[in-house]
PDB file of N, CA and C in Angstrom:
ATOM      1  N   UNK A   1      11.263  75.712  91.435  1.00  0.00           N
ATOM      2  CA  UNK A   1      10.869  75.784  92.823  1.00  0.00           C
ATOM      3  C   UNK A   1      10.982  74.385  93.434  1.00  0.00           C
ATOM      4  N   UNK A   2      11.712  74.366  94.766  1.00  0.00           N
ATOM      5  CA  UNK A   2      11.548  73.000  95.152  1.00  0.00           C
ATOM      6  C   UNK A   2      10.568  72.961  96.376  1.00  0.00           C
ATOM      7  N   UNK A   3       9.933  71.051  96.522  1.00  0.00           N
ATOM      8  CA  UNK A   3       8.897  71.397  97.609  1.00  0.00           C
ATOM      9  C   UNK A   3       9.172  70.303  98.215  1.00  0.00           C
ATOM     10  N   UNK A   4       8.990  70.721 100.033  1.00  0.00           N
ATOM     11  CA  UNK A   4       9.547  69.677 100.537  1.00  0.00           C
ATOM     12  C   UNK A   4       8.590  69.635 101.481  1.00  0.00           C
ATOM     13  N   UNK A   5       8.618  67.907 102.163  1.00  0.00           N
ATOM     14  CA  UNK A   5       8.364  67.236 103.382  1.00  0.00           C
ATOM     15  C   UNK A   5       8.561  68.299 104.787  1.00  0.00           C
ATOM     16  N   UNK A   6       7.506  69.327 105.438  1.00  0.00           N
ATOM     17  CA  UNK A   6       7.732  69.804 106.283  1.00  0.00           C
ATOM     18  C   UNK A   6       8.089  68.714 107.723  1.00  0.00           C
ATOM     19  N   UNK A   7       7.761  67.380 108.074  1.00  0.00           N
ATOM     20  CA  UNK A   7       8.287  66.507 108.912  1.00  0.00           C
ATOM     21  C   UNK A   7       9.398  66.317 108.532  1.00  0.00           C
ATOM     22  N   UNK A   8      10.237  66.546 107.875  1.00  0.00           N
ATOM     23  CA  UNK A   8      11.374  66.018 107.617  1.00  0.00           C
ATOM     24  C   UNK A   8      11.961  67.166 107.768  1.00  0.00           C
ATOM     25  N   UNK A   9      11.912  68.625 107.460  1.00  0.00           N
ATOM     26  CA  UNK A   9      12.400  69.725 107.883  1.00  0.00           C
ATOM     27  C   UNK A   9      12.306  69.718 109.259  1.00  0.00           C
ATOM     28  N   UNK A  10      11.535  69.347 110.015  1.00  0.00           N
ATOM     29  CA  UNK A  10      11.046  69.790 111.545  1.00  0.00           C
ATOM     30  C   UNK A  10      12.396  68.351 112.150  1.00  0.00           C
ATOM     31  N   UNK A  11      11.983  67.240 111.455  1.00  0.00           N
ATOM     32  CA  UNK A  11      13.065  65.991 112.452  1.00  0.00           C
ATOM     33  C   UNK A  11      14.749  66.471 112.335  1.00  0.00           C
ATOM     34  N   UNK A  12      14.779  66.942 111.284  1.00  0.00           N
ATOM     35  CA  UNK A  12      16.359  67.132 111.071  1.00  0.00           C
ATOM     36  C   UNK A  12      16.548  68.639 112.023  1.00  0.00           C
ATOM     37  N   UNK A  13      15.585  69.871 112.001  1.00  0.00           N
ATOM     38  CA  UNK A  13      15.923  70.537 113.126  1.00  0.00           C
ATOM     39  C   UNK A  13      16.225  70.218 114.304  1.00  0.00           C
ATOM     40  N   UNK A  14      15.178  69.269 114.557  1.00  0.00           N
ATOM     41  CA  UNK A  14      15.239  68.757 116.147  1.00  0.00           C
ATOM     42  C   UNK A  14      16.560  67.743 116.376  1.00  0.00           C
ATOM     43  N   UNK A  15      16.989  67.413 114.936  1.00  0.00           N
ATOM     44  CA  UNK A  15      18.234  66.345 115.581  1.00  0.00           C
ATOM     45  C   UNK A  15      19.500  67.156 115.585  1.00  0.00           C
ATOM     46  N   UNK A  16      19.052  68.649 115.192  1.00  0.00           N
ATOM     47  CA  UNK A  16      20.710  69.404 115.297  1.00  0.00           C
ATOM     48  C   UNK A  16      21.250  69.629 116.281  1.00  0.00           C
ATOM     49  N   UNK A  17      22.588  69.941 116.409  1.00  0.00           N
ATOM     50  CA  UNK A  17      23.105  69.828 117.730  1.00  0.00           C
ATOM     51  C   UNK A  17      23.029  71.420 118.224  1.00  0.00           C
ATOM     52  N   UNK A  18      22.413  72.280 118.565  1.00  0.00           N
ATOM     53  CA  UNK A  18      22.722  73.869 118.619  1.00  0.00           C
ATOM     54  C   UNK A  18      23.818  74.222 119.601  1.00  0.00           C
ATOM     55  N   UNK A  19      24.570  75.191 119.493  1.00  0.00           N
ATOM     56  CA  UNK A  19      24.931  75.567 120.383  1.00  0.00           C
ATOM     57  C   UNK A  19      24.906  75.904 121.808  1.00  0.00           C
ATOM     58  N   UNK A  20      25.935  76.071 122.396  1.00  0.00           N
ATOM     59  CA  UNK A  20      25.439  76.282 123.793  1.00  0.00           C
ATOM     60  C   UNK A  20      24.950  77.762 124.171  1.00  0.00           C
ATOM     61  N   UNK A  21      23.440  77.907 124.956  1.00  0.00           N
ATOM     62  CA  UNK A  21      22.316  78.942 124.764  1.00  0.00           C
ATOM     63  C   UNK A  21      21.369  79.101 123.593  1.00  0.00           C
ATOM     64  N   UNK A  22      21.353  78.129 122.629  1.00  0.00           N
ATOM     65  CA  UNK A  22      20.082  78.112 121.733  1.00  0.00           C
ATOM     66  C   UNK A  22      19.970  76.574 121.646  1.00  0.00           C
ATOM     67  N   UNK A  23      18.179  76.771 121.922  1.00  0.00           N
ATOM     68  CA  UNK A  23      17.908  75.308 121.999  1.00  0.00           C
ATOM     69  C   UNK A  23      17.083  75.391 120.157  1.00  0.00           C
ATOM     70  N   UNK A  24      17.235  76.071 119.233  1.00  0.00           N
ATOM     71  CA  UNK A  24      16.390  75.874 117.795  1.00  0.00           C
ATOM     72  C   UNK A  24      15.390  76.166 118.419  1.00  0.00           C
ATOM     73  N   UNK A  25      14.762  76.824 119.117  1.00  0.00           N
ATOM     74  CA  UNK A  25      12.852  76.891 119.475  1.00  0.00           C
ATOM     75  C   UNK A  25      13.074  78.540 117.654  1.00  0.00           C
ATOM     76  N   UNK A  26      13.472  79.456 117.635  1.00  0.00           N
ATOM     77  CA  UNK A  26      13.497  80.221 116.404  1.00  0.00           C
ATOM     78  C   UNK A  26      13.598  79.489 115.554  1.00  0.00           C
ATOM     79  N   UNK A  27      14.150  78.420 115.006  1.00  0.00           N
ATOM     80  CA  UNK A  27      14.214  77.595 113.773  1.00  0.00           C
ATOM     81  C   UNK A  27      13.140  77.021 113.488  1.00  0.00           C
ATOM     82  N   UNK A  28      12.583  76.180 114.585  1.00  0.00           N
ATOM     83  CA  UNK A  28      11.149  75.685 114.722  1.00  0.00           C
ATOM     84  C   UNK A  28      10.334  76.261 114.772  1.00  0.00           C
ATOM     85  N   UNK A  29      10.385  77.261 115.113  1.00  0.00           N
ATOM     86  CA  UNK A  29       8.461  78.278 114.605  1.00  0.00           C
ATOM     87  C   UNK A  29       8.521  78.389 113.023  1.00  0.00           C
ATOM     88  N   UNK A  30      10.019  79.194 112.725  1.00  0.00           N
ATOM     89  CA  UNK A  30      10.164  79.066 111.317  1.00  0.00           C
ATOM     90  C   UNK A  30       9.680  78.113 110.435  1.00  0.00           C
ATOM     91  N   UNK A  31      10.126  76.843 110.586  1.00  0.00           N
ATOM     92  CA  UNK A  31       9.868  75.902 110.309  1.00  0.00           C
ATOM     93  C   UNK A  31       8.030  75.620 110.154  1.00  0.00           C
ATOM     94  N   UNK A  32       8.062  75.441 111.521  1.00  0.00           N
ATOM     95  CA  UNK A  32       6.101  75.489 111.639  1.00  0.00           C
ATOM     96  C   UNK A  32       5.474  76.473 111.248  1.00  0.00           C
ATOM     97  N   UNK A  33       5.854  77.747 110.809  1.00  0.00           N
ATOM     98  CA  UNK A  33       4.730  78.629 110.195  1.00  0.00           C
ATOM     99  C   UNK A  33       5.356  78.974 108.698  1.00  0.00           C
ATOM    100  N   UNK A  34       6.305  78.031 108.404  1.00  0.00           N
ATOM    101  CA  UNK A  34       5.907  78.198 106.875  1.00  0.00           C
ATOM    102  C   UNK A  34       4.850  77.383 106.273  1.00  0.00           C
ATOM    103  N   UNK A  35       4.232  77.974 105.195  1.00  0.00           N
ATOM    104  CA  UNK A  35       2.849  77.761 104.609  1.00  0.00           C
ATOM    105  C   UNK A  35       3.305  76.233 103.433  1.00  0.00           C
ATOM    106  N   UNK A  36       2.745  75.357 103.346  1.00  0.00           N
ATOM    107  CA  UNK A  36       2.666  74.237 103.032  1.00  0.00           C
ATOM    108  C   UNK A  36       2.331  74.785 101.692  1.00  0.00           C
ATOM    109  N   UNK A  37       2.960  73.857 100.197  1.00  0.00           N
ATOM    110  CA  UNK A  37       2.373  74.141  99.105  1.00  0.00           C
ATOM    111  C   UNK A  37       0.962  73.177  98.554  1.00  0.00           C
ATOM    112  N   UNK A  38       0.201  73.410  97.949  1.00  0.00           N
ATOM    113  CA  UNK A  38      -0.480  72.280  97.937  1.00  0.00           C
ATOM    114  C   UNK A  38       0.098  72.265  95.973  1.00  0.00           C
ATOM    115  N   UNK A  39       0.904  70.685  95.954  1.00  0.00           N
ATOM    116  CA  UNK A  39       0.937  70.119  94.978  1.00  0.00           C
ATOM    117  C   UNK A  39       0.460  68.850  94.571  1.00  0.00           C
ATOM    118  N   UNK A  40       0.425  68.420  93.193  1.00  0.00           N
ATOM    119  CA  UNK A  40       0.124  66.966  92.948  1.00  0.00           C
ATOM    120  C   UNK A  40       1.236  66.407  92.859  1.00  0.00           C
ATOM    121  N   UNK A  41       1.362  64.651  92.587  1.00  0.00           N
ATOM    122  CA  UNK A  41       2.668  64.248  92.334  1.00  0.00           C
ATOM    123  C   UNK A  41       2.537  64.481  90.996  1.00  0.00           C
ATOM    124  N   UNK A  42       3.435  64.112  90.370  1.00  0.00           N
ATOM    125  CA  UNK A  42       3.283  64.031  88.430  1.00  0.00           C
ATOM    126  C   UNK A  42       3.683  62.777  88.295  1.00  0.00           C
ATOM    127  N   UNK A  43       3.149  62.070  87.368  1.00  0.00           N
ATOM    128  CA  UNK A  43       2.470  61.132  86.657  1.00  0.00           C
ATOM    129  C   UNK A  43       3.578  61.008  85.600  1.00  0.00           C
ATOM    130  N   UNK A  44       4.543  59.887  85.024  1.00  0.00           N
ATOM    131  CA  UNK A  44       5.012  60.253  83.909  1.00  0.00           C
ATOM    132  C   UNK A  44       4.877  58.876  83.069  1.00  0.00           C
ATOM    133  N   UNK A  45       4.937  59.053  81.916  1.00  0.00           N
ATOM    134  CA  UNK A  45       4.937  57.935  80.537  1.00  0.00           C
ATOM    135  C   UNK A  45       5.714  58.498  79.731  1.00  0.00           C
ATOM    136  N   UNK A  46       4.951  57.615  78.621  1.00  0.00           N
ATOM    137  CA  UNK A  46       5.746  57.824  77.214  1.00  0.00           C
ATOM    138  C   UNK A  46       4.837  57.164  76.660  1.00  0.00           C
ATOM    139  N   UNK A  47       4.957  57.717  74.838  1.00  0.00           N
ATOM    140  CA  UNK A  47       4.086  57.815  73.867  1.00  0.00           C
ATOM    141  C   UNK A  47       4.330  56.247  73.633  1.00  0.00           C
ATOM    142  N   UNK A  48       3.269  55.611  73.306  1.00  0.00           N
ATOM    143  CA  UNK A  48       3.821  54.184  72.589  1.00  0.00           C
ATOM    144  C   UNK A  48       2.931  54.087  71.419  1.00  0.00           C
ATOM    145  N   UNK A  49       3.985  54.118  70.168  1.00  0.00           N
ATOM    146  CA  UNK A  49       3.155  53.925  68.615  1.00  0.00           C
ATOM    147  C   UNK A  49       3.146  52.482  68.234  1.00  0.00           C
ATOM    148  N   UNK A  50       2.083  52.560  67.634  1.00  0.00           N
ATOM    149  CA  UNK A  50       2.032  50.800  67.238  1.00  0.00           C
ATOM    150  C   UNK A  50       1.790  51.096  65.651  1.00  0.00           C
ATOM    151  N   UNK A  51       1.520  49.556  65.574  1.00  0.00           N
ATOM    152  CA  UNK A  51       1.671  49.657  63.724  1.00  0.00           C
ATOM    153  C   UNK A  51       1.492  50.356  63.106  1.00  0.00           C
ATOM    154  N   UNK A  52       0.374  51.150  63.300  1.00  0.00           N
ATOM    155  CA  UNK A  52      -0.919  52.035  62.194  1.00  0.00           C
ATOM    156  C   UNK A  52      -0.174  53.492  62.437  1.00  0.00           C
ATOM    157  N   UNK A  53       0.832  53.471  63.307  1.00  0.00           N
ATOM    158  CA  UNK A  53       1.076  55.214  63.522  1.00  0.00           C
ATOM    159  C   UNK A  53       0.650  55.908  65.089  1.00  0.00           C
ATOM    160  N   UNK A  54      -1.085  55.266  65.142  1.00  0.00           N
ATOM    161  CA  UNK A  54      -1.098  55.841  66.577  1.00  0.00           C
ATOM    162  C   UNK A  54      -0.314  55.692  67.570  1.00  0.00           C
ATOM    163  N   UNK A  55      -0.293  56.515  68.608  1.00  0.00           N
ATOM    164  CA  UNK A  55       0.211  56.606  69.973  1.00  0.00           C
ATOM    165  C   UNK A  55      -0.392  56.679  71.143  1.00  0.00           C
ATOM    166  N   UNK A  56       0.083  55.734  71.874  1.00  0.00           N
ATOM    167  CA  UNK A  56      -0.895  55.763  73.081  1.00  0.00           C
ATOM    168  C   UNK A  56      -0.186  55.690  74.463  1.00  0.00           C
ATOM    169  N   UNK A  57      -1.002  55.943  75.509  1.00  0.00           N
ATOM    170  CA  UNK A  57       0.105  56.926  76.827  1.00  0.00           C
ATOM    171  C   UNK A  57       0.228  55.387  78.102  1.00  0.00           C
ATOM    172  N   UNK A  58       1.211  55.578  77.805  1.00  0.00           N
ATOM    173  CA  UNK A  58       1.694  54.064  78.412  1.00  0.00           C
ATOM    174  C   UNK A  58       1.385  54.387  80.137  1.00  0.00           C
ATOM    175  N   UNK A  59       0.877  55.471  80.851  1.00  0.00           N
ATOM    176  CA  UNK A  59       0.039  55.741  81.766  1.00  0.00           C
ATOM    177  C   UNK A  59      -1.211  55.485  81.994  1.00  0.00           C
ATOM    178  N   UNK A  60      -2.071  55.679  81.529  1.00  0.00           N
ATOM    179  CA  UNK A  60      -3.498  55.350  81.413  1.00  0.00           C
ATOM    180  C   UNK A  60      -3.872  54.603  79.850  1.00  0.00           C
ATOM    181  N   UNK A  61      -3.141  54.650  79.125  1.00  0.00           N
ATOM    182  CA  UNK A  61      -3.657  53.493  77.511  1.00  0.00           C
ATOM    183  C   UNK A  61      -4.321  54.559  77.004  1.00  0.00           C
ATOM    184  N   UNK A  62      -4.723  55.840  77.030  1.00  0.00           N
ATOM    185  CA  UNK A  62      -5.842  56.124  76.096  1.00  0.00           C
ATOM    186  C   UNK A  62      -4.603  56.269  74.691  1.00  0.00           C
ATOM    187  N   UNK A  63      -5.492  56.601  73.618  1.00  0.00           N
ATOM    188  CA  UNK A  63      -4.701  57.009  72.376  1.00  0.00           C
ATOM    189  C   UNK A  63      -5.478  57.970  71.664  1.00  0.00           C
ATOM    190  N   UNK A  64      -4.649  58.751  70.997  1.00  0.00           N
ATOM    191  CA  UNK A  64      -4.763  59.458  69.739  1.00  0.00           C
ATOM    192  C   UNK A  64      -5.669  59.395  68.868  1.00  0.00           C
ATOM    193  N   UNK A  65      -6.753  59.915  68.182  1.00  0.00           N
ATOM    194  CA  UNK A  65      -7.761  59.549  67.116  1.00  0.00           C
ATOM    195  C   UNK A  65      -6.902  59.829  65.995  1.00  0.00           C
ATOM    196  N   UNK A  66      -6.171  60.558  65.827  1.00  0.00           N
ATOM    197  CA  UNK A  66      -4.655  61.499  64.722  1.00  0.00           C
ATOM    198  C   UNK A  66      -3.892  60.475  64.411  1.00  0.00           C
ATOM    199  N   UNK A  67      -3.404  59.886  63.732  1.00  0.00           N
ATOM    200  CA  UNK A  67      -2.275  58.984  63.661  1.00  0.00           C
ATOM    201  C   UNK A  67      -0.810  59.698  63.602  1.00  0.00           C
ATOM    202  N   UNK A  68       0.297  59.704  64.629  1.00  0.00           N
ATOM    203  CA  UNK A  68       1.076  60.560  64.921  1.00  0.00           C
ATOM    204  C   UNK A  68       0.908  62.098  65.507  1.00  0.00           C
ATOM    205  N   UNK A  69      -0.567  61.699  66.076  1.00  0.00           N
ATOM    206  CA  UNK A  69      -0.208  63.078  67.377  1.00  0.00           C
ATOM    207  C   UNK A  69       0.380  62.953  68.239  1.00  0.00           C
ATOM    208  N   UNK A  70       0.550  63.393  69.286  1.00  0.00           N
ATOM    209  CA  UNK A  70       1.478  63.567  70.490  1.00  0.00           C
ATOM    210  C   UNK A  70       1.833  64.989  70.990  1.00  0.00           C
ATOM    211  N   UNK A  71       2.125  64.476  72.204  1.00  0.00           N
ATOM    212  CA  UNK A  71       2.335  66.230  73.354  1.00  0.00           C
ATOM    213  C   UNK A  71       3.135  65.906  74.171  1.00  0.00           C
ATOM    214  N   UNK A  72       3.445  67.067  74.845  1.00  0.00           N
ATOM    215  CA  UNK A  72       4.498  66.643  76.180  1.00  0.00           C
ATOM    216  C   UNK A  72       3.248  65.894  77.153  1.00  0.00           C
ATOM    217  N   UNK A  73       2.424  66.246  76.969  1.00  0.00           N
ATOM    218  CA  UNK A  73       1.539  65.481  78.138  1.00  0.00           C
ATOM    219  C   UNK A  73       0.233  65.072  77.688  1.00  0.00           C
ATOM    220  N   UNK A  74      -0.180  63.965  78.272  1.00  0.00           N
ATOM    221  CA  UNK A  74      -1.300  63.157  78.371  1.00  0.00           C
ATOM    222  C   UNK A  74      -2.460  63.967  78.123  1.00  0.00           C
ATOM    223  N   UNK A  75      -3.214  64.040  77.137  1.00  0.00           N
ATOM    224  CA  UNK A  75      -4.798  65.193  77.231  1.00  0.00           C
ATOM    225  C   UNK A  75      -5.303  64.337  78.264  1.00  0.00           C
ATOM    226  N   UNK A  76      -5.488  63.278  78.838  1.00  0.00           N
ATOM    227  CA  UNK A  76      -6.332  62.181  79.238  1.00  0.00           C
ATOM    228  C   UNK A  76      -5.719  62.399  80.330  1.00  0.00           C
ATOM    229  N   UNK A  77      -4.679  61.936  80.925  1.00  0.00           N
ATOM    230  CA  UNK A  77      -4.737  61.487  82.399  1.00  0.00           C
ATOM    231  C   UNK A  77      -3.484  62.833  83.361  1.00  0.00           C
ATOM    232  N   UNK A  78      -2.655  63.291  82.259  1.00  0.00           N
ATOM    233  CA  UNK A  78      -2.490  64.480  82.153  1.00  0.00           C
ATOM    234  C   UNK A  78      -0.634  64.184  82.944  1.00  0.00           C
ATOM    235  N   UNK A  79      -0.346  62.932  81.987  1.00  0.00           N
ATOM    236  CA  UNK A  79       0.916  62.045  82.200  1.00  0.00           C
ATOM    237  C   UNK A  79       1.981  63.060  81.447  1.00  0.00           C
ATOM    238  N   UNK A  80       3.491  63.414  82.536  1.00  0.00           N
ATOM    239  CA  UNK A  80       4.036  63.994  81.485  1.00  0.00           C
ATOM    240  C   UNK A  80       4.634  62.984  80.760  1.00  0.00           C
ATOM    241  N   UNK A  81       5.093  63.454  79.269  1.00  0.00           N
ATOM    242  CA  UNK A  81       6.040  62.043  78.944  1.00  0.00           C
ATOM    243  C   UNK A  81       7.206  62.457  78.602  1.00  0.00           C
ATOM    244  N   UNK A  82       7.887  61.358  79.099  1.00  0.00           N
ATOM    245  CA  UNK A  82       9.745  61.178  79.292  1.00  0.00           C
ATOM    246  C   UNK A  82      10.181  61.022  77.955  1.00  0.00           C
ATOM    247  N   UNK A  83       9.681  59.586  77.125  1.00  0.00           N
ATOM    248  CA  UNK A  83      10.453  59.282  76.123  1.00  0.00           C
ATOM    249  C   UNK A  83       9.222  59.152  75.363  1.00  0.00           C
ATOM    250  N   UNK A  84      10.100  58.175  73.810  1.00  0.00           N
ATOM    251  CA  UNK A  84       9.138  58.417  72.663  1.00  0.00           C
ATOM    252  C   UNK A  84       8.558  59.240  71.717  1.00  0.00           C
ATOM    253  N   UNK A  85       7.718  59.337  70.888  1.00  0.00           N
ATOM    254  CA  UNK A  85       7.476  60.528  69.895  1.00  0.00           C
ATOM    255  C   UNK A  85       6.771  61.468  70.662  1.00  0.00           C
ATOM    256  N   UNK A  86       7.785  62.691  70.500  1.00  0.00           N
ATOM    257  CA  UNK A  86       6.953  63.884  70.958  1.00  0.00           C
ATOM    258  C   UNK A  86       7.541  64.756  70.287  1.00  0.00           C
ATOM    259  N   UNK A  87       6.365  65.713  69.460  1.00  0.00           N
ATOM    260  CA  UNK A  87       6.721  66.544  68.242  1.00  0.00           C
ATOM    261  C   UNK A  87       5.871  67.819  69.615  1.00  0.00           C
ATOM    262  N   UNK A  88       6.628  68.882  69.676  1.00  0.00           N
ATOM    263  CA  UNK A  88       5.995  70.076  70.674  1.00  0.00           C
ATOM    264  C   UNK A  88       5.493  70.956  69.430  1.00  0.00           C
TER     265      UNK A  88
END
């Protein structure tokens, strides 16, 4: 699913050129009464292991009590991670 900037949908309507007899006022309600998603941004890291084995989330620092746990995401700050050890 993609989610977008409704001001930025609404400026690029308004800068289209319409034809002659439509001024976009139908594009623009469209526009204005679609329903907004409410998302978060996402957060991303990667696992960083140090000597002993643990791993810790190069987003917020917490680490592992496990030596070589790991997830796609942060239990803690809830970071996805890109690179590094990740056993799913």
């Amino acid at each position: 699913m993609d989610y977008i900037k409704r001001s930025v949908v609404v400026q690029k309507v308004m800068e289209t050129k319409w034809e002659s007899g439509s001024d976009g006022a139908a594009a623009m309600e469209i526009v204005a009464a679609t329903p907004a998603s409410d998302v978060a941004p996402v957060t991303h890291g990667e696992w960083i292991e140090d000597d002993y084995g643990y791993n810790r989330c190069s987003a917020c620092g917490w680490e592992w009590d496990e030596p070589e746990a790991v997830s796609l995401y942060c239990p803690h700050c809830g970071a996805k991670m890109e690179e590094g050890e990740i056993d799913a």
